[in-house]
C-alpha atoms as a PDB file:
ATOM      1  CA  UNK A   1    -133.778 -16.944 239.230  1.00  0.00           C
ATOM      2  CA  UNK A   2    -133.840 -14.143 241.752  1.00  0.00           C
ATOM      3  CA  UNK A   3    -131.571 -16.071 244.198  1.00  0.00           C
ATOM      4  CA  UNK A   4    -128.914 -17.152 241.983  1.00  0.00           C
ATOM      5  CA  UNK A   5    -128.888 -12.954 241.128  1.00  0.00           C
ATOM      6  CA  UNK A   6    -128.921 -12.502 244.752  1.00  0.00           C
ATOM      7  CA  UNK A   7    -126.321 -14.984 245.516  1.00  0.00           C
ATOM      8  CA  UNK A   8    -123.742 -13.268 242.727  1.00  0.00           C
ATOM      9  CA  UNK A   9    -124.298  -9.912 244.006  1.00  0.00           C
ATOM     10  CA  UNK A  10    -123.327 -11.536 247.490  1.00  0.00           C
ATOM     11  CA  UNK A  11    -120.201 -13.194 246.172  1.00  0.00           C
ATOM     12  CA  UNK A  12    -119.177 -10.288 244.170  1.00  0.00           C
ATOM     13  CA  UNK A  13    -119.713  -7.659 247.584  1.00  0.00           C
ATOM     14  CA  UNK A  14    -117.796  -9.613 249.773  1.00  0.00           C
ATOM     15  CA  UNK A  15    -114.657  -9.838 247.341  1.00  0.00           C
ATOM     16  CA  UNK A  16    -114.599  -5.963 247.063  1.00  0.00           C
ATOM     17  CA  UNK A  17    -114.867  -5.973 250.819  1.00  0.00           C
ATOM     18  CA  UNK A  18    -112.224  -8.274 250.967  1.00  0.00           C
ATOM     19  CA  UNK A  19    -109.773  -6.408 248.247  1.00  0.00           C
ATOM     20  CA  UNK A  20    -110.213  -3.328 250.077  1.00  0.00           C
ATOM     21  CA  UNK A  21    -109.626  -5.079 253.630  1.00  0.00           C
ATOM     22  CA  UNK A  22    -106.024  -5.967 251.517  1.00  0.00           C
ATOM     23  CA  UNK A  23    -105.213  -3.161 249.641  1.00  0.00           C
ATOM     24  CA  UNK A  24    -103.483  -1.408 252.547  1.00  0.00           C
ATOM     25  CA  UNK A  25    -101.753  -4.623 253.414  1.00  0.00           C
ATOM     26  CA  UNK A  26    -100.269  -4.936 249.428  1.00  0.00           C
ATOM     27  CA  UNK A  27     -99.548  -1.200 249.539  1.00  0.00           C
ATOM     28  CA  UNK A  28     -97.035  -1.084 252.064  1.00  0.00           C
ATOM     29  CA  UNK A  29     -93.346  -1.032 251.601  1.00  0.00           C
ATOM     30  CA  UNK A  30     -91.835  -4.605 252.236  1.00  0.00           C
ATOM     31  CA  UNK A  31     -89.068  -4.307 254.391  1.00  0.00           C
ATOM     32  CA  UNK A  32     -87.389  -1.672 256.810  1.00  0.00           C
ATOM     33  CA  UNK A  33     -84.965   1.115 255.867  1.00  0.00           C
ATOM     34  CA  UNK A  34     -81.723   0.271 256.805  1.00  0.00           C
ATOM     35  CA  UNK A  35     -80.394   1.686 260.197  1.00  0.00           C
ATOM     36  CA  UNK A  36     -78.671   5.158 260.061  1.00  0.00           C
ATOM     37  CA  UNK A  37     -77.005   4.849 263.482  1.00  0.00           C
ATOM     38  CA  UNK A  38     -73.090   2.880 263.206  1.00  0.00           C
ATOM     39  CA  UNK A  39     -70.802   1.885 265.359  1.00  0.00           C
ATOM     40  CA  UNK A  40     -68.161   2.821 263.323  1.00  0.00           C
ATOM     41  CA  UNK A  41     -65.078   2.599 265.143  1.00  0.00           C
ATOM     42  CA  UNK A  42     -64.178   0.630 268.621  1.00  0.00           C
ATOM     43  CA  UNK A  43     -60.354   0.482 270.321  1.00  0.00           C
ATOM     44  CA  UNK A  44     -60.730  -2.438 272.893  1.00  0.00           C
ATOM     45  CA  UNK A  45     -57.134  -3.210 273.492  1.00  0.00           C
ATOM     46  CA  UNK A  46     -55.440  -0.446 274.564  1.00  0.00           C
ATOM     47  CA  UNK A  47     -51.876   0.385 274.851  1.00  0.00           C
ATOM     48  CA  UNK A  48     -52.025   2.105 278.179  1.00  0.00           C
ATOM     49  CA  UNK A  49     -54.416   1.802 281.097  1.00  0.00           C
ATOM     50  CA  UNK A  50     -57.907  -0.785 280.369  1.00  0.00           C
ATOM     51  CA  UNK A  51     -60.319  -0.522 280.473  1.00  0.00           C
ATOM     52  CA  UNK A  52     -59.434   2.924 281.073  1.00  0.00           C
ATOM     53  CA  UNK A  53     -58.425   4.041 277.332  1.00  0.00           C
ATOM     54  CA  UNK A  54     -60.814   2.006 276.022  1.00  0.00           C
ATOM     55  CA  UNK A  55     -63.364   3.916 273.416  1.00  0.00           C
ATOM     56  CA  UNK A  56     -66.797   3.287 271.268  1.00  0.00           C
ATOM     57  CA  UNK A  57     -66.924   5.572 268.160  1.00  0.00           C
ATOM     58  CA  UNK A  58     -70.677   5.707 266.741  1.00  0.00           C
ATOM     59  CA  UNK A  59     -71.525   7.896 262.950  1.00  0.00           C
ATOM     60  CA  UNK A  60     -74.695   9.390 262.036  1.00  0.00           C
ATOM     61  CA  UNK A  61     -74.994   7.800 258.647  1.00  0.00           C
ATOM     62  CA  UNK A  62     -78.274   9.240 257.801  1.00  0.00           C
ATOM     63  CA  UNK A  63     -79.477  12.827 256.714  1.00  0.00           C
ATOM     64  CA  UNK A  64     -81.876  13.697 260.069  1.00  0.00           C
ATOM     65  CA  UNK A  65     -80.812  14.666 263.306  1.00  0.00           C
ATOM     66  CA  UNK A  66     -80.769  11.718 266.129  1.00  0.00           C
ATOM     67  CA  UNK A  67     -82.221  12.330 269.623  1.00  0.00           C
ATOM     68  CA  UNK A  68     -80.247  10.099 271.478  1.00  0.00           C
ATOM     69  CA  UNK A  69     -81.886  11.094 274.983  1.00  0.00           C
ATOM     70  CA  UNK A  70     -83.211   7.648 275.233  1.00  0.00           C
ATOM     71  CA  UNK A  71     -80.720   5.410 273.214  1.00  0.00           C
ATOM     72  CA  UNK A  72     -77.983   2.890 274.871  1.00  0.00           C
ATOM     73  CA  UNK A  73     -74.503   1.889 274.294  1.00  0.00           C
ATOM     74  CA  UNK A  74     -72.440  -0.937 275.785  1.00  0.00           C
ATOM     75  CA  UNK A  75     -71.613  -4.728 275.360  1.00  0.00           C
ATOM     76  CA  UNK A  76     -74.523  -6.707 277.182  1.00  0.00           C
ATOM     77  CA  UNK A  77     -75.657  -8.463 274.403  1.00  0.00           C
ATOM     78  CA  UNK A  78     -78.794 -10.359 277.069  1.00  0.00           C
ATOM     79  CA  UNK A  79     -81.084  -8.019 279.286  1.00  0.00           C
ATOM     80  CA  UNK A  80     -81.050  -8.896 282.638  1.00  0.00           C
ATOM     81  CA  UNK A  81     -77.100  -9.849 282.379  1.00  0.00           C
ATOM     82  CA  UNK A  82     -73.961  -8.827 284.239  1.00  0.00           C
ATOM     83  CA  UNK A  83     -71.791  -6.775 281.590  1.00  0.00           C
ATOM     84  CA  UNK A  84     -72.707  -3.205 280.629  1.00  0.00           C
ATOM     85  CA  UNK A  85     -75.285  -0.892 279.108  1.00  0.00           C
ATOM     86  CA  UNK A  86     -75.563   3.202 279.277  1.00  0.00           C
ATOM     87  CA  UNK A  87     -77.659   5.382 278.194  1.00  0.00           C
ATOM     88  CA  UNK A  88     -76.815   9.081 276.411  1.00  0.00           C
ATOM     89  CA  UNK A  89     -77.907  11.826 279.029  1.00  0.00           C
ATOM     90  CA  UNK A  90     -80.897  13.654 278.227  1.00  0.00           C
ATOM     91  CA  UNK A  91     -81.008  16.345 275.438  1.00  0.00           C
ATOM     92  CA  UNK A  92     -78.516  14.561 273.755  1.00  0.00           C
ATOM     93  CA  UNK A  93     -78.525  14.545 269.997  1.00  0.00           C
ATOM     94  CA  UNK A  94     -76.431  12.992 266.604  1.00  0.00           C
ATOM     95  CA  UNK A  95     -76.411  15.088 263.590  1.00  0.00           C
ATOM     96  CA  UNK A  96     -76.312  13.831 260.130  1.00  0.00           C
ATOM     97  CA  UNK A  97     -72.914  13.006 259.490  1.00  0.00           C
ATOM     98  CA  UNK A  98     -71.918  13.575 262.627  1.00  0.00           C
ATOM     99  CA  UNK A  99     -69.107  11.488 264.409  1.00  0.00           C
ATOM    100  CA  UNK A 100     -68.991  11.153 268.660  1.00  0.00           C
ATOM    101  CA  UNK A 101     -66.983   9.210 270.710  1.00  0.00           C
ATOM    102  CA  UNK A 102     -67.931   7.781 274.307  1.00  0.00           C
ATOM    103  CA  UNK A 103     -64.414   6.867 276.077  1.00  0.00           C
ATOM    104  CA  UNK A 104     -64.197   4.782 279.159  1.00  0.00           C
ATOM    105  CA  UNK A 105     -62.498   7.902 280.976  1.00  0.00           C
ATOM    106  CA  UNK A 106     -62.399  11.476 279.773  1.00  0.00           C
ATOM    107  CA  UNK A 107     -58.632  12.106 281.344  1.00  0.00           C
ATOM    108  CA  UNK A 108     -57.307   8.726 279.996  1.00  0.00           C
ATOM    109  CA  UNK A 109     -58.764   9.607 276.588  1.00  0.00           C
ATOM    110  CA  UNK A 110     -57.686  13.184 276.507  1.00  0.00           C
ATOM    111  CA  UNK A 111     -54.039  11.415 277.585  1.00  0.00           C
ATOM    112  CA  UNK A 112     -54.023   9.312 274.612  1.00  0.00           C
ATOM    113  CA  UNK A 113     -54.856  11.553 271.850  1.00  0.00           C
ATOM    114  CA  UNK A 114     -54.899  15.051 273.305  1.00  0.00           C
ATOM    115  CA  UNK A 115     -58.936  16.254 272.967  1.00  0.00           C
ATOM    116  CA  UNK A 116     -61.544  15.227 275.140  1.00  0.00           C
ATOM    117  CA  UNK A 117     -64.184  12.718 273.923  1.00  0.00           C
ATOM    118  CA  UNK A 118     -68.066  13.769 273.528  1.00  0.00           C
ATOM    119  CA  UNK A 119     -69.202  11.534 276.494  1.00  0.00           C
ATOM    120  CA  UNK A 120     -67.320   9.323 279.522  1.00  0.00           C
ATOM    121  CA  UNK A 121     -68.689   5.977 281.064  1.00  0.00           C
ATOM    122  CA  UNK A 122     -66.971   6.692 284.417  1.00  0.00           C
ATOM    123  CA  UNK A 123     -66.821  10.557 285.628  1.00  0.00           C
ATOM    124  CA  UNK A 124     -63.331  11.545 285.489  1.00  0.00           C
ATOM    125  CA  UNK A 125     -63.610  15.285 283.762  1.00  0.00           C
ATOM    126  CA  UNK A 126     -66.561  17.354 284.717  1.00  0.00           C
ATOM    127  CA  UNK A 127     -66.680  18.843 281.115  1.00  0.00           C
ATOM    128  CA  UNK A 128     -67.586  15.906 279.650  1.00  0.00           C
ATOM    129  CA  UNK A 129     -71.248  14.598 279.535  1.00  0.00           C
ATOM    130  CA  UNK A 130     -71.522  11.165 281.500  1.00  0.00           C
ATOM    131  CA  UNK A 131     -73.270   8.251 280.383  1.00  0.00           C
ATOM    132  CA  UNK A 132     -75.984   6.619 282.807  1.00  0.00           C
ATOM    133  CA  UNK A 133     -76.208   3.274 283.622  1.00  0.00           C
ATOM    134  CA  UNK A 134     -78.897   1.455 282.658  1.00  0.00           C
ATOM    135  CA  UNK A 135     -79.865  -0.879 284.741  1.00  0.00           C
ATOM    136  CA  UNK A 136     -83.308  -2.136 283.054  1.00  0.00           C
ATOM    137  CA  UNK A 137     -80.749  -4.380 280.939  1.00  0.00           C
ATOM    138  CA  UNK A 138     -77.727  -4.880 282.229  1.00  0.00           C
ATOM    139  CA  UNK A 139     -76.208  -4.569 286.296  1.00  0.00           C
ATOM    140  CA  UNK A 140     -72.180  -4.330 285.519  1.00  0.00           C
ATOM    141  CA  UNK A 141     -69.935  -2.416 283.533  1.00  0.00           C
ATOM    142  CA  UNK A 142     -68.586  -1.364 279.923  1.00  0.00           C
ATOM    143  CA  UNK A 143     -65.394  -3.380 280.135  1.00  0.00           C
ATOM    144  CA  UNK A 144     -64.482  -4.680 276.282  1.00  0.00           C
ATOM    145  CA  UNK A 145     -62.729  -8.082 276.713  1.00  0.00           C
ATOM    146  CA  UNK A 146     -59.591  -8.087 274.369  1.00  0.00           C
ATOM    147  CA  UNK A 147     -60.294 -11.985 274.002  1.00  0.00           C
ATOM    148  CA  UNK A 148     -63.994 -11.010 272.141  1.00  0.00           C
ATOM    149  CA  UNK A 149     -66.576  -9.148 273.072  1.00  0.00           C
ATOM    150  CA  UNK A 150     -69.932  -7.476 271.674  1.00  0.00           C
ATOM    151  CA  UNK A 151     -70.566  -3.928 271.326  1.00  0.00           C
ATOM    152  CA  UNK A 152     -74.490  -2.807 270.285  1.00  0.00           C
ATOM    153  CA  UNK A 153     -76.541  -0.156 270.204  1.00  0.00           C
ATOM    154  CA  UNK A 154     -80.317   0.245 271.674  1.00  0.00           C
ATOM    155  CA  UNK A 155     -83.057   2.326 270.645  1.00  0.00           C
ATOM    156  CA  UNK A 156     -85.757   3.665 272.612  1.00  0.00           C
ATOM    157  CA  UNK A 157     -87.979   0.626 272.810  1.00  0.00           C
ATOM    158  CA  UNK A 158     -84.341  -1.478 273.750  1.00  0.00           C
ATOM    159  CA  UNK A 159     -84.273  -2.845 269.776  1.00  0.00           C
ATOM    160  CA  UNK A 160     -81.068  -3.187 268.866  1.00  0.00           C
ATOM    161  CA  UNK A 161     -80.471  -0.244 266.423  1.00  0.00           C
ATOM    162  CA  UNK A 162     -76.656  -1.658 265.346  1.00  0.00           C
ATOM    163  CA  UNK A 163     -74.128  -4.095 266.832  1.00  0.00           C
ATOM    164  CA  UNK A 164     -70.667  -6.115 265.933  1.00  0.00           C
ATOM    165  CA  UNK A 165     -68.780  -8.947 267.363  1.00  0.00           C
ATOM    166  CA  UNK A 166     -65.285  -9.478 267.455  1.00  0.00           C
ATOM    167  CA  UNK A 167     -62.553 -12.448 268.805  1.00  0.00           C
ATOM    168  CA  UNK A 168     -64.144 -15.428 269.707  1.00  0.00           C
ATOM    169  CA  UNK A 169     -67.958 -14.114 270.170  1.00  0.00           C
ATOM    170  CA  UNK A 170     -70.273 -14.508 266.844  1.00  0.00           C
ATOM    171  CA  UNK A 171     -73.023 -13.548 268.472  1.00  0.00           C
ATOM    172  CA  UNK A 172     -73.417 -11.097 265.601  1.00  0.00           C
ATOM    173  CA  UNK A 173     -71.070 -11.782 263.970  1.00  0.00           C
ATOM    174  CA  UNK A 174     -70.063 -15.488 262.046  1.00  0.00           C
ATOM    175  CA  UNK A 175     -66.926 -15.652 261.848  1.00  0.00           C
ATOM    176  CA  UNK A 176     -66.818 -12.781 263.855  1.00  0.00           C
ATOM    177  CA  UNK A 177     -64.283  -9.421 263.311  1.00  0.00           C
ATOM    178  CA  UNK A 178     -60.657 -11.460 263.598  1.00  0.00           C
ATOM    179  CA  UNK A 179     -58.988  -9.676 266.851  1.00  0.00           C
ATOM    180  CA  UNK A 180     -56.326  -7.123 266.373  1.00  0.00           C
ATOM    181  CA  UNK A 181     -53.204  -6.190 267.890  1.00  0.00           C
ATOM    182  CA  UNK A 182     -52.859  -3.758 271.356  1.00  0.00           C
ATOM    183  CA  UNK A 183     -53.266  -0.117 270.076  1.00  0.00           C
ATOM    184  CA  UNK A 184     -55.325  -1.125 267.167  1.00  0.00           C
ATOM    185  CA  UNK A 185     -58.871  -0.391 266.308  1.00  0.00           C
ATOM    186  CA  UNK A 186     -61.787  -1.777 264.446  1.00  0.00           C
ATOM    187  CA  UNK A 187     -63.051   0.310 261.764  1.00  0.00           C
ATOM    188  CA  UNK A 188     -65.696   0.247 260.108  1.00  0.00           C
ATOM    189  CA  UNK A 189     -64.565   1.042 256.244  1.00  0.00           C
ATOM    190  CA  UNK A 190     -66.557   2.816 254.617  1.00  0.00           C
ATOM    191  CA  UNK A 191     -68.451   4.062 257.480  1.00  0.00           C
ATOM    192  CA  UNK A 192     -71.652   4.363 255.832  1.00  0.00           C
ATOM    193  CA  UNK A 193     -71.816   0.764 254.653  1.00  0.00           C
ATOM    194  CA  UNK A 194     -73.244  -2.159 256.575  1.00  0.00           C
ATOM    195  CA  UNK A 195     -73.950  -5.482 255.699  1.00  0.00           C
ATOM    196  CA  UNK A 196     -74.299  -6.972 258.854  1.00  0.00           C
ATOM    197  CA  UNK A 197     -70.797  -9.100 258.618  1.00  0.00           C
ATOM    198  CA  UNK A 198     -67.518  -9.074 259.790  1.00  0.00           C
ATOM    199  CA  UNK A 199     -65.947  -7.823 256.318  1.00  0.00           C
ATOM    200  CA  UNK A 200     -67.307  -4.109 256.960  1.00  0.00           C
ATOM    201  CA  UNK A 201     -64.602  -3.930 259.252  1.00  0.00           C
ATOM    202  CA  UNK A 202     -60.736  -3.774 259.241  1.00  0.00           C
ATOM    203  CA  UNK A 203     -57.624  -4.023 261.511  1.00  0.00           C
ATOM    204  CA  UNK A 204     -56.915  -0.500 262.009  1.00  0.00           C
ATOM    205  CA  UNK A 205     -53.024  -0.082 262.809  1.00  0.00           C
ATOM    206  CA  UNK A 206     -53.481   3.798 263.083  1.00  0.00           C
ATOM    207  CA  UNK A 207     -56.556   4.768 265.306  1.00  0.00           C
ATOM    208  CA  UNK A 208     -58.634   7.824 264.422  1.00  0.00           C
ATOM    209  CA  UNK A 209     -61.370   8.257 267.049  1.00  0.00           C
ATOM    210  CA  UNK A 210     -63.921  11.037 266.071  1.00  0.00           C
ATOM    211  CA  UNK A 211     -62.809  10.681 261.847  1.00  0.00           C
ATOM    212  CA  UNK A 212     -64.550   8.644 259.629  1.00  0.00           C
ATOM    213  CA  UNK A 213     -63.876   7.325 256.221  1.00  0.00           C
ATOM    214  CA  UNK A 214     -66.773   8.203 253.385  1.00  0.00           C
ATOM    215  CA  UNK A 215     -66.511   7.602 250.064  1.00  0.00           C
ATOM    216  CA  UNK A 216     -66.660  10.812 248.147  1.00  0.00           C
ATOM    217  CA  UNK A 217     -69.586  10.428 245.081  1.00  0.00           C
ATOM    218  CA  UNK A 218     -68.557  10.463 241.651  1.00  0.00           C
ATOM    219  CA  UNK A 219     -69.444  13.798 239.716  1.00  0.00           C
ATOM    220  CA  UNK A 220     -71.638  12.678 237.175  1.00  0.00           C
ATOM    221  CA  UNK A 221     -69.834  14.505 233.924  1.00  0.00           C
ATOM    222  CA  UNK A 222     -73.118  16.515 232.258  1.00  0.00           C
ATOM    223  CA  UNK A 223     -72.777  15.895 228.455  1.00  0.00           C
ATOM    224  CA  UNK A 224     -72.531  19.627 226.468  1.00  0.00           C
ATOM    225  CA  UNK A 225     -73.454  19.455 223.310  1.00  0.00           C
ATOM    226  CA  UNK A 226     -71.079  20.365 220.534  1.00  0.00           C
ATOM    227  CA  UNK A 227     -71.174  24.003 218.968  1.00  0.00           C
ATOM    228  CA  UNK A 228     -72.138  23.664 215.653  1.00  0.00           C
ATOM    229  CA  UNK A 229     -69.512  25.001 213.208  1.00  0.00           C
ATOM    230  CA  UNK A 230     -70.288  28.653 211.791  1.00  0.00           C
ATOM    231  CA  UNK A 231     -68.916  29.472 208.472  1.00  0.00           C
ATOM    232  CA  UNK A 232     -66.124  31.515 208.735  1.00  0.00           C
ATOM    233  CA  UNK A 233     -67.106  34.283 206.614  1.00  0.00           C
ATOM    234  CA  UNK A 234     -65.074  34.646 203.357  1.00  0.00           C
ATOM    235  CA  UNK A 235     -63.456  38.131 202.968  1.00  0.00           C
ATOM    236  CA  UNK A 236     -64.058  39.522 199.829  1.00  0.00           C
ATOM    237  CA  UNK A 237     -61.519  41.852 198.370  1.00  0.00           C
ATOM    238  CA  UNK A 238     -62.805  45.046 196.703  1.00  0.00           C
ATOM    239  CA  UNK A 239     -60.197  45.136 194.140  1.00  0.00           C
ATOM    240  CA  UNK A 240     -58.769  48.885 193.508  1.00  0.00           C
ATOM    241  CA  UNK A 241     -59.425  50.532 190.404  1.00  0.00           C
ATOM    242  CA  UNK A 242     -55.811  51.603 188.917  1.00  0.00           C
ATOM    243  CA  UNK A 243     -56.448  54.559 186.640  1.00  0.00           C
ATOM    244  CA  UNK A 244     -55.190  54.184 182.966  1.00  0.00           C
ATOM    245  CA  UNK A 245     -52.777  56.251 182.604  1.00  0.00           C
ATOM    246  CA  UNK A 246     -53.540  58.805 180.117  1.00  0.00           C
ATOM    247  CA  UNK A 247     -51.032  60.521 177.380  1.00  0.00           C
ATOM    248  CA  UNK A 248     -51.544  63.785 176.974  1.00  0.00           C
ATOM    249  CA  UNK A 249     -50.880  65.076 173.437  1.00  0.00           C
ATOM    250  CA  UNK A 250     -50.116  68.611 173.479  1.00  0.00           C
ATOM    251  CA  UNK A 251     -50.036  70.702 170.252  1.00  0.00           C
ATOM    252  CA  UNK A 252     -47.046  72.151 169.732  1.00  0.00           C
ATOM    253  CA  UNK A 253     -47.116  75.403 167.875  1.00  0.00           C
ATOM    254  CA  UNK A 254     -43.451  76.355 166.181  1.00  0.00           C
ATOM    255  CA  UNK A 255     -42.956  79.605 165.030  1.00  0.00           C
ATOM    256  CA  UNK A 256     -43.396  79.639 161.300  1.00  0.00           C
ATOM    257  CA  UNK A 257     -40.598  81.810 159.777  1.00  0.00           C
ATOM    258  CA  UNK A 258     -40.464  82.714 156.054  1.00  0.00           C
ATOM    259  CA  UNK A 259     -37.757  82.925 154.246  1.00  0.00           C
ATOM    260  CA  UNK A 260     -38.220  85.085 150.997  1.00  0.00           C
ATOM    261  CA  UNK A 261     -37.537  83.857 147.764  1.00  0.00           C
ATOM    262  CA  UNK A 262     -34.794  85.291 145.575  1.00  0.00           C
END
């Protein structure tokens, strides 16, 4: 009898061993928080100079600062591959809904639409931060092919943190962003919404590089309660006492006058 008992107490220990071996495993959130990082905007067709006037917009979508010391932008979708990748110089940083722009060239950007961008990928204005290639992953330029091209962004550990695809490239993309006309953009509209296709993007005929579109939330009306009628009060009219007008009867002596008798 004593090793059946024995055996039970056996089975029974190693299945609370084994639930608590689990428990951490079933108490885990299942699946990742989506990616606050966006490439929200790119112009890859310019009107002037290429890839000169060429520009990558990228939105904080999140609510924490980024630092983006060690993160990459460019359009080498394969490490070890000839297009380009560049990383953000160091002490750089994204802040929550915070928009930046890296242009090609500082002085071609500042050309087109009259500020200066927030980083260059060739030197051209010393005022403006320059990106650094990255050679770990790619050995060639940032040059956006108007035919179709990839644009992505890396994180520290070189996981891709976003990326799109547009023209004839579905890398990332199938069907991939349609191409747009010379002086358009690709937007991505809303900003802060991405479902990993090709519809979170349109043809945008009017440009806005360092602008994005967010929806503005819906006040939530707060119900107020109704006030609860008060009787009006009634006003009661003292009514005014009218004297009754009193006759006075006054006596009225006459003189009595005698007349004698004859």
């Amino acid at each position: 009898m004593s090793s059946g008992k024995d055996l039970r107490n056996t089975i029974l220990l190693g299945l609370l061993i084994l639930s608590l071996l689990l428990l951490p495993r079933l108490s885990s959130p299942i699946g990742a928080s989506p990616p606050t990082l966006l490439i929200s905007e790119v112009l890859y067709d310019a009107l002037g100079k290429e890839p000169d006037e060429e520009w990558i917009e990228i939105y904080n979508a999140g609510a924490t600062t980024i630092d983006l010391s060690n993160y990459k932008v460019g359009d080498e979708e394969e490490q070890g591959k000839g297009e380009g990748m560049l990383q953000f110089p160091a002490d750089s940083s994204i802040n929550p809904g915070q928009v930046i722009v890296v242009a090609n060239k500082a002085t071609a950007f500042f050309d087109a639409w009259g500020f200066n961008p927030d980083y260059e990928m060739v030197a051209s204005d010393e005022d403006v931060p320059d990106m650094i290639p990255y050679t770990a992953w790619a050995s060639g330029r940032v040059e956006l092919s108007n035919s179709g091209d990839e644009v992505l962004i890396l994180d520290d550990d070189d996981a891709i943190v976003d990326a799109m695809s547009y023209g004839n490239k579905t890398t990332y993309f199938d069907p991939p962003c349609p191409g747009v006309a010379a002086g358009h953009s690709l937007e991505r509209s809303p900003a802060n919404v991405d479902t990993d296709t090709a519809a979170d993007w349109i043809d945008q005929e009017f440009p806005n590089p360092g602008s994005v579109t967010v929806p503005t939330p819906t006040a939530t009306a707060t119900p107020t309660s109704t006030p609860t009628p008060t009787d009006t009060p009634t006003l009661t009219v003292t009514p005014t006492v009218t004297p009754t007008p009193t006759t006075v009867i006054s006596r009225v002596y006459l003189p009595l006058v005698l007349k004698g008798f004859d």
